[in-house]
PDB file of N, CA and C in Angstrom:
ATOM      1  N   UNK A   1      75.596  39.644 -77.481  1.00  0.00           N
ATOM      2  CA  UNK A   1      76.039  39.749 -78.842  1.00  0.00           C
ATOM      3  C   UNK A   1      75.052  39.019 -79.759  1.00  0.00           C
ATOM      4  N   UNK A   2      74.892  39.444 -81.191  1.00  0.00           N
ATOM      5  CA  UNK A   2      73.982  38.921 -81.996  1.00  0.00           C
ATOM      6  C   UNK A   2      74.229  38.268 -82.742  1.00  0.00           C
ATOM      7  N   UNK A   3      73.744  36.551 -83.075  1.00  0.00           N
ATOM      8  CA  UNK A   3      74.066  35.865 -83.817  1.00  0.00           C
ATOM      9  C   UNK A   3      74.332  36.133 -85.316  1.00  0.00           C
ATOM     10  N   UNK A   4      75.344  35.970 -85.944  1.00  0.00           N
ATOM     11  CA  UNK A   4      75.143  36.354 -87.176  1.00  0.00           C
ATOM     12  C   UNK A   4      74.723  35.670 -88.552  1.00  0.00           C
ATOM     13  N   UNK A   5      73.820  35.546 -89.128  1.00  0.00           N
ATOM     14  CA  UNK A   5      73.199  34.919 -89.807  1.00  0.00           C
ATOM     15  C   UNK A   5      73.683  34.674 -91.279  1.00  0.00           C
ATOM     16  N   UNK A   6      73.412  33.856 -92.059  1.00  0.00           N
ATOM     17  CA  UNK A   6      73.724  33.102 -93.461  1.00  0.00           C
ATOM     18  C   UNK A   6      72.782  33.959 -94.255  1.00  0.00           C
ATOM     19  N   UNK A   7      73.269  34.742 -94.897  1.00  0.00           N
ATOM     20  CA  UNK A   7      72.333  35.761 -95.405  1.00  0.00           C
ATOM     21  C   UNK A   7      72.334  34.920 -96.730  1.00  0.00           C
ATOM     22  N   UNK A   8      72.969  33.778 -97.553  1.00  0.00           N
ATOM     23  CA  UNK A   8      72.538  33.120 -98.549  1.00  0.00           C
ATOM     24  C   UNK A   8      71.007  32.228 -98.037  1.00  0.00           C
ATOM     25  N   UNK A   9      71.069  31.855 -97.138  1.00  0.00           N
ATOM     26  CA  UNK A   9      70.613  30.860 -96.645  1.00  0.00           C
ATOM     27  C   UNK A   9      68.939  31.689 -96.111  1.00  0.00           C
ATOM     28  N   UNK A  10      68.951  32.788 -95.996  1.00  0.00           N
ATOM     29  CA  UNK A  10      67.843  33.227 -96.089  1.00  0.00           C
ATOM     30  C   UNK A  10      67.131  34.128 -96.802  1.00  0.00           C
ATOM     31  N   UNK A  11      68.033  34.116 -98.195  1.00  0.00           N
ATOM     32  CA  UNK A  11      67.382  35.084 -99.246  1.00  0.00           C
ATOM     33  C   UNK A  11      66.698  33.407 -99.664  1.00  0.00           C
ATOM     34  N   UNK A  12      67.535  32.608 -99.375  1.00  0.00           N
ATOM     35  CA  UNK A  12      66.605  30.845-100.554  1.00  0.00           C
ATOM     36  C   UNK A  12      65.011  31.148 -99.417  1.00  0.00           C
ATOM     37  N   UNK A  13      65.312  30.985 -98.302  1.00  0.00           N
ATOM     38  CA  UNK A  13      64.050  30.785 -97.655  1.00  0.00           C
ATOM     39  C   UNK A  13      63.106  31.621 -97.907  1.00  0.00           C
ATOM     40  N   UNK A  14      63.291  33.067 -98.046  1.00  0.00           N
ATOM     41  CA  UNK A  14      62.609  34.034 -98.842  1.00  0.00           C
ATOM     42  C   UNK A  14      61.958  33.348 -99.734  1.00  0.00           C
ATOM     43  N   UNK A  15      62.979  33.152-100.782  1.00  0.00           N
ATOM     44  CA  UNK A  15      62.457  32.338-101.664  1.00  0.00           C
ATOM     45  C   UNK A  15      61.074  31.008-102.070  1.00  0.00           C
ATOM     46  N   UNK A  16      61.853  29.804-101.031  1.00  0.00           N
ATOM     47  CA  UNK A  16      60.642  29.314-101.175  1.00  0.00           C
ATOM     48  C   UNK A  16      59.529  29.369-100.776  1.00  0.00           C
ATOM     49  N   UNK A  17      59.399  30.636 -99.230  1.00  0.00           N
ATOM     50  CA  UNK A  17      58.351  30.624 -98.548  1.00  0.00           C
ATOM     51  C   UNK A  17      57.504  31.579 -99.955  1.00  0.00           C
ATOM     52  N   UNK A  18      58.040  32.700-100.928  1.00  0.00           N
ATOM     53  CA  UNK A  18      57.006  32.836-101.442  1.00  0.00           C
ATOM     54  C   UNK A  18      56.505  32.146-102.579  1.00  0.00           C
ATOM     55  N   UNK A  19      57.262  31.113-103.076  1.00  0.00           N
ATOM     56  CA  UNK A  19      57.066  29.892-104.178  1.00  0.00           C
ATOM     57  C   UNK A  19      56.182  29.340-103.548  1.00  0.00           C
ATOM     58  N   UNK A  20      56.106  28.910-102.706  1.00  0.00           N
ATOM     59  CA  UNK A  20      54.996  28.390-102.143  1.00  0.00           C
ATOM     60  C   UNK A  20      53.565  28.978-101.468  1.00  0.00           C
ATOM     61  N   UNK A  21      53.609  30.116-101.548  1.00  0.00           N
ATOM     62  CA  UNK A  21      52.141  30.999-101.364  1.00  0.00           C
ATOM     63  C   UNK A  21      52.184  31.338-102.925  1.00  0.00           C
ATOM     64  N   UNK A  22      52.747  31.324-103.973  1.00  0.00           N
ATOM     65  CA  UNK A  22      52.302  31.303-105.223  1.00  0.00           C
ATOM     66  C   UNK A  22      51.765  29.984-105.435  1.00  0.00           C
ATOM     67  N   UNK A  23      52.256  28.684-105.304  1.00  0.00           N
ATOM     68  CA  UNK A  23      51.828  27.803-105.341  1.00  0.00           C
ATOM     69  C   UNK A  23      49.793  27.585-104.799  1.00  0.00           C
ATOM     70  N   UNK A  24      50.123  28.217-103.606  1.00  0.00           N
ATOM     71  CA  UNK A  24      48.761  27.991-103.017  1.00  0.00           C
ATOM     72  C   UNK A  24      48.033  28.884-103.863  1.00  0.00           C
ATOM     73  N   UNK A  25      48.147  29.969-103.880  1.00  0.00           N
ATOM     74  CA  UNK A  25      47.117  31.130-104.979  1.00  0.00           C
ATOM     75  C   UNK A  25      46.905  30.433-106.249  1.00  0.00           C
ATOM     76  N   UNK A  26      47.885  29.745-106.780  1.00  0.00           N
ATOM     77  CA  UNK A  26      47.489  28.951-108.099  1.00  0.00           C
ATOM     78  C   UNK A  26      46.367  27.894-108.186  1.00  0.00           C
ATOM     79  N   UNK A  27      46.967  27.150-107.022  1.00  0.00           N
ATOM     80  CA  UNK A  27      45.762  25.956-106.894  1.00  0.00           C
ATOM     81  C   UNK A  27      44.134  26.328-106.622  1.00  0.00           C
ATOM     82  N   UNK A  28      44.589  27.698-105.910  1.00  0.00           N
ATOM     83  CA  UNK A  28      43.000  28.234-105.892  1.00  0.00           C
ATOM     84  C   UNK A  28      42.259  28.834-106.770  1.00  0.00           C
ATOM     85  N   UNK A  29      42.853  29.098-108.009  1.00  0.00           N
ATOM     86  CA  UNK A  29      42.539  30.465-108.988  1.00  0.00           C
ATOM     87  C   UNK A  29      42.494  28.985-110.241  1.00  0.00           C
ATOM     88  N   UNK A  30      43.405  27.629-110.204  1.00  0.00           N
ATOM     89  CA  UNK A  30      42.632  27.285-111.232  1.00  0.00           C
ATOM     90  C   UNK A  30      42.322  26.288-111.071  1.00  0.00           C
ATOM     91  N   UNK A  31      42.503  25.340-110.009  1.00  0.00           N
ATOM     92  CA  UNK A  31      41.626  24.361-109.343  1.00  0.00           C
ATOM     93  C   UNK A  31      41.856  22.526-109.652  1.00  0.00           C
ATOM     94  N   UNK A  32      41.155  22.391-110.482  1.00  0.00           N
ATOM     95  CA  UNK A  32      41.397  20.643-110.969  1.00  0.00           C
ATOM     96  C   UNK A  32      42.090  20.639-112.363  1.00  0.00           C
ATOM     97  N   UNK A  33      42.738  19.691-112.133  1.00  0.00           N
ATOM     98  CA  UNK A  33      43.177  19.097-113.453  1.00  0.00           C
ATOM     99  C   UNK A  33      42.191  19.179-114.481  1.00  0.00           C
ATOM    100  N   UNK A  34      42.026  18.659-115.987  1.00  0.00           N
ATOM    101  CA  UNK A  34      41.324  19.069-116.739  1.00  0.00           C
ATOM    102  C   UNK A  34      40.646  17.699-116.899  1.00  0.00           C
ATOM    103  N   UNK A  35      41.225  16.235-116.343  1.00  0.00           N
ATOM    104  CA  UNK A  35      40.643  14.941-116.231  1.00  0.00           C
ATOM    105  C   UNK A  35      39.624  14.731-115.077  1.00  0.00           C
ATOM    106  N   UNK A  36      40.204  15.560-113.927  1.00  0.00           N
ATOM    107  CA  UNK A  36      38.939  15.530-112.958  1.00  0.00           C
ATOM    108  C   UNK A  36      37.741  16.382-113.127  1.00  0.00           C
ATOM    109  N   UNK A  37      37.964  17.445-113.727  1.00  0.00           N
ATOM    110  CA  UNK A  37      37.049  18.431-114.273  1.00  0.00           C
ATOM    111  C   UNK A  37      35.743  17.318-114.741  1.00  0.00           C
ATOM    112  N   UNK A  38      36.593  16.427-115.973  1.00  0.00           N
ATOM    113  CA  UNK A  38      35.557  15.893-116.906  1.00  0.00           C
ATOM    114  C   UNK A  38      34.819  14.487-115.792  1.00  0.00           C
ATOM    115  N   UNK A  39      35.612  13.901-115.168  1.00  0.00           N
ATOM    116  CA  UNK A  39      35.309  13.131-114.308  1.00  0.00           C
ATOM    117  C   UNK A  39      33.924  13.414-113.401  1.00  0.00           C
ATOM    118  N   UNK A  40      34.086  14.943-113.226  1.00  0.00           N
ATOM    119  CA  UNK A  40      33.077  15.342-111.828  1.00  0.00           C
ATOM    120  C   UNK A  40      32.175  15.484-112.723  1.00  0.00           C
ATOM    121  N   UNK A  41      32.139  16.304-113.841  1.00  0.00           N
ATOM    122  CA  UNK A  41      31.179  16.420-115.142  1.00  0.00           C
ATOM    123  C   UNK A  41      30.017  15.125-115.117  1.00  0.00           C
ATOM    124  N   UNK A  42      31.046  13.980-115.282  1.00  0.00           N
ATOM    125  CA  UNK A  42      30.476  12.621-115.578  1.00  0.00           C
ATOM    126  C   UNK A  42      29.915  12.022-114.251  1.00  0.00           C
ATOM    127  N   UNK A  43      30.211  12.191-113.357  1.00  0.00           N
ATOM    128  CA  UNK A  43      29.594  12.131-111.776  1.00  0.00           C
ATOM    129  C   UNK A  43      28.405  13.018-111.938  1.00  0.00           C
ATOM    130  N   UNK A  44      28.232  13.541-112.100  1.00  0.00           N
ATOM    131  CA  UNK A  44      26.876  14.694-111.870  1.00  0.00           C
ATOM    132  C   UNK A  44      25.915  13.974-112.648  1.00  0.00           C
ATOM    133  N   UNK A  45      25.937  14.152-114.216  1.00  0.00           N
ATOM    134  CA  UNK A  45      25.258  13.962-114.909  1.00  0.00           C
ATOM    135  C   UNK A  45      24.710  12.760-114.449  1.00  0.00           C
ATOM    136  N   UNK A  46      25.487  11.319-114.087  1.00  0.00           N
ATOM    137  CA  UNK A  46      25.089  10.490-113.806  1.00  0.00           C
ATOM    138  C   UNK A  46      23.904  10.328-112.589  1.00  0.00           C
ATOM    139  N   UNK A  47      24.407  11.154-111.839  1.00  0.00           N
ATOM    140  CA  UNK A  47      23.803  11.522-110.313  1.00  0.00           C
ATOM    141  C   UNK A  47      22.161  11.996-111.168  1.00  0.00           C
ATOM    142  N   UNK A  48      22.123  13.250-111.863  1.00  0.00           N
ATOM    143  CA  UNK A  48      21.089  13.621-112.484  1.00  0.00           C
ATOM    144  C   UNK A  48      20.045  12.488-113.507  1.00  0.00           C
ATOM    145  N   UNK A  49      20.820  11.713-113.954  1.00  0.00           N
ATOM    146  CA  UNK A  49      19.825  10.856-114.553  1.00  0.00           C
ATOM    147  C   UNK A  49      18.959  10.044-113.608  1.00  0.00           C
ATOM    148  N   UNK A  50      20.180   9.651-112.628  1.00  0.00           N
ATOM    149  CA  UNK A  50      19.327   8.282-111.560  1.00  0.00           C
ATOM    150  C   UNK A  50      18.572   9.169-111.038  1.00  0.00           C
ATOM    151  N   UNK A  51      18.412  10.759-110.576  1.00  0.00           N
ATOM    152  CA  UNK A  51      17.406  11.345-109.811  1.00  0.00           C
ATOM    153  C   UNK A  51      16.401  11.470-110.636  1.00  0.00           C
ATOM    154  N   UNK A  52      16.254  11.502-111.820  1.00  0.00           N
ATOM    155  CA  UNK A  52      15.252  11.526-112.942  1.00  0.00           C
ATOM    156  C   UNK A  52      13.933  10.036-113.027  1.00  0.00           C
ATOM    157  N   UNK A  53      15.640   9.144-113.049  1.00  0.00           N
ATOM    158  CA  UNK A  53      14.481   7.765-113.029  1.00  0.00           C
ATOM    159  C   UNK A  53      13.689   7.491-112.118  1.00  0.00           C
ATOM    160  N   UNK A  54      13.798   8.192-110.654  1.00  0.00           N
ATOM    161  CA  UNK A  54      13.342   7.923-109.893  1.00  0.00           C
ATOM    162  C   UNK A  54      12.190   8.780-109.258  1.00  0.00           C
ATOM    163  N   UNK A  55      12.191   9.816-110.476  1.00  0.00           N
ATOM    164  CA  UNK A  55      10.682  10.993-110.077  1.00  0.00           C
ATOM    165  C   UNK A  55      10.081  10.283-110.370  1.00  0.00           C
ATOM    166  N   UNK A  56       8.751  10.751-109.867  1.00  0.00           N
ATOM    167  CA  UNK A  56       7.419  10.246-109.919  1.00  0.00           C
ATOM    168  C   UNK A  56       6.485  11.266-110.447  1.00  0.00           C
ATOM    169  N   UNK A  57       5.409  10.836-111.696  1.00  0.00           N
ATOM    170  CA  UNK A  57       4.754  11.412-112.087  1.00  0.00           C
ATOM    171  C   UNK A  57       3.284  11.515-111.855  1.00  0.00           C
ATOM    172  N   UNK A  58       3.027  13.064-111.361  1.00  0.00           N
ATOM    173  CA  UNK A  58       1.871  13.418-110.603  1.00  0.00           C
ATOM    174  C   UNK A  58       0.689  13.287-111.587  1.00  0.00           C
TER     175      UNK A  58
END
């Protein structure tokens, strides 16, 4: 005989399993916050100057 199942209980799971592959598609499509954005911005540039000071001119 076949168990019979909580059919509330797995329309929610429906549910969050695809809230949560929306979740993941989001994080991939828009990525960082708009503070780390500027953060990595300011990491680079910095990175780029010290590689500057440190060329040598032929």
């Amino acid at each position: 005989m076949v168990e019979p199942i909580n059919l509330n209980r797995e329309r929610k799971a429906r549910a969050k399993a695809q809230a949560k592959a929306k979740g993941a598609q989001n994080r991939t499509l828009f990525g960082l916050k708009k503070t780390e954005k500027i953060v990595a911005e300011m990491e680079a540039a910095r990175a780029r100057r010290k590689l500057d000071q440190t060329k040598r001119e032929d």
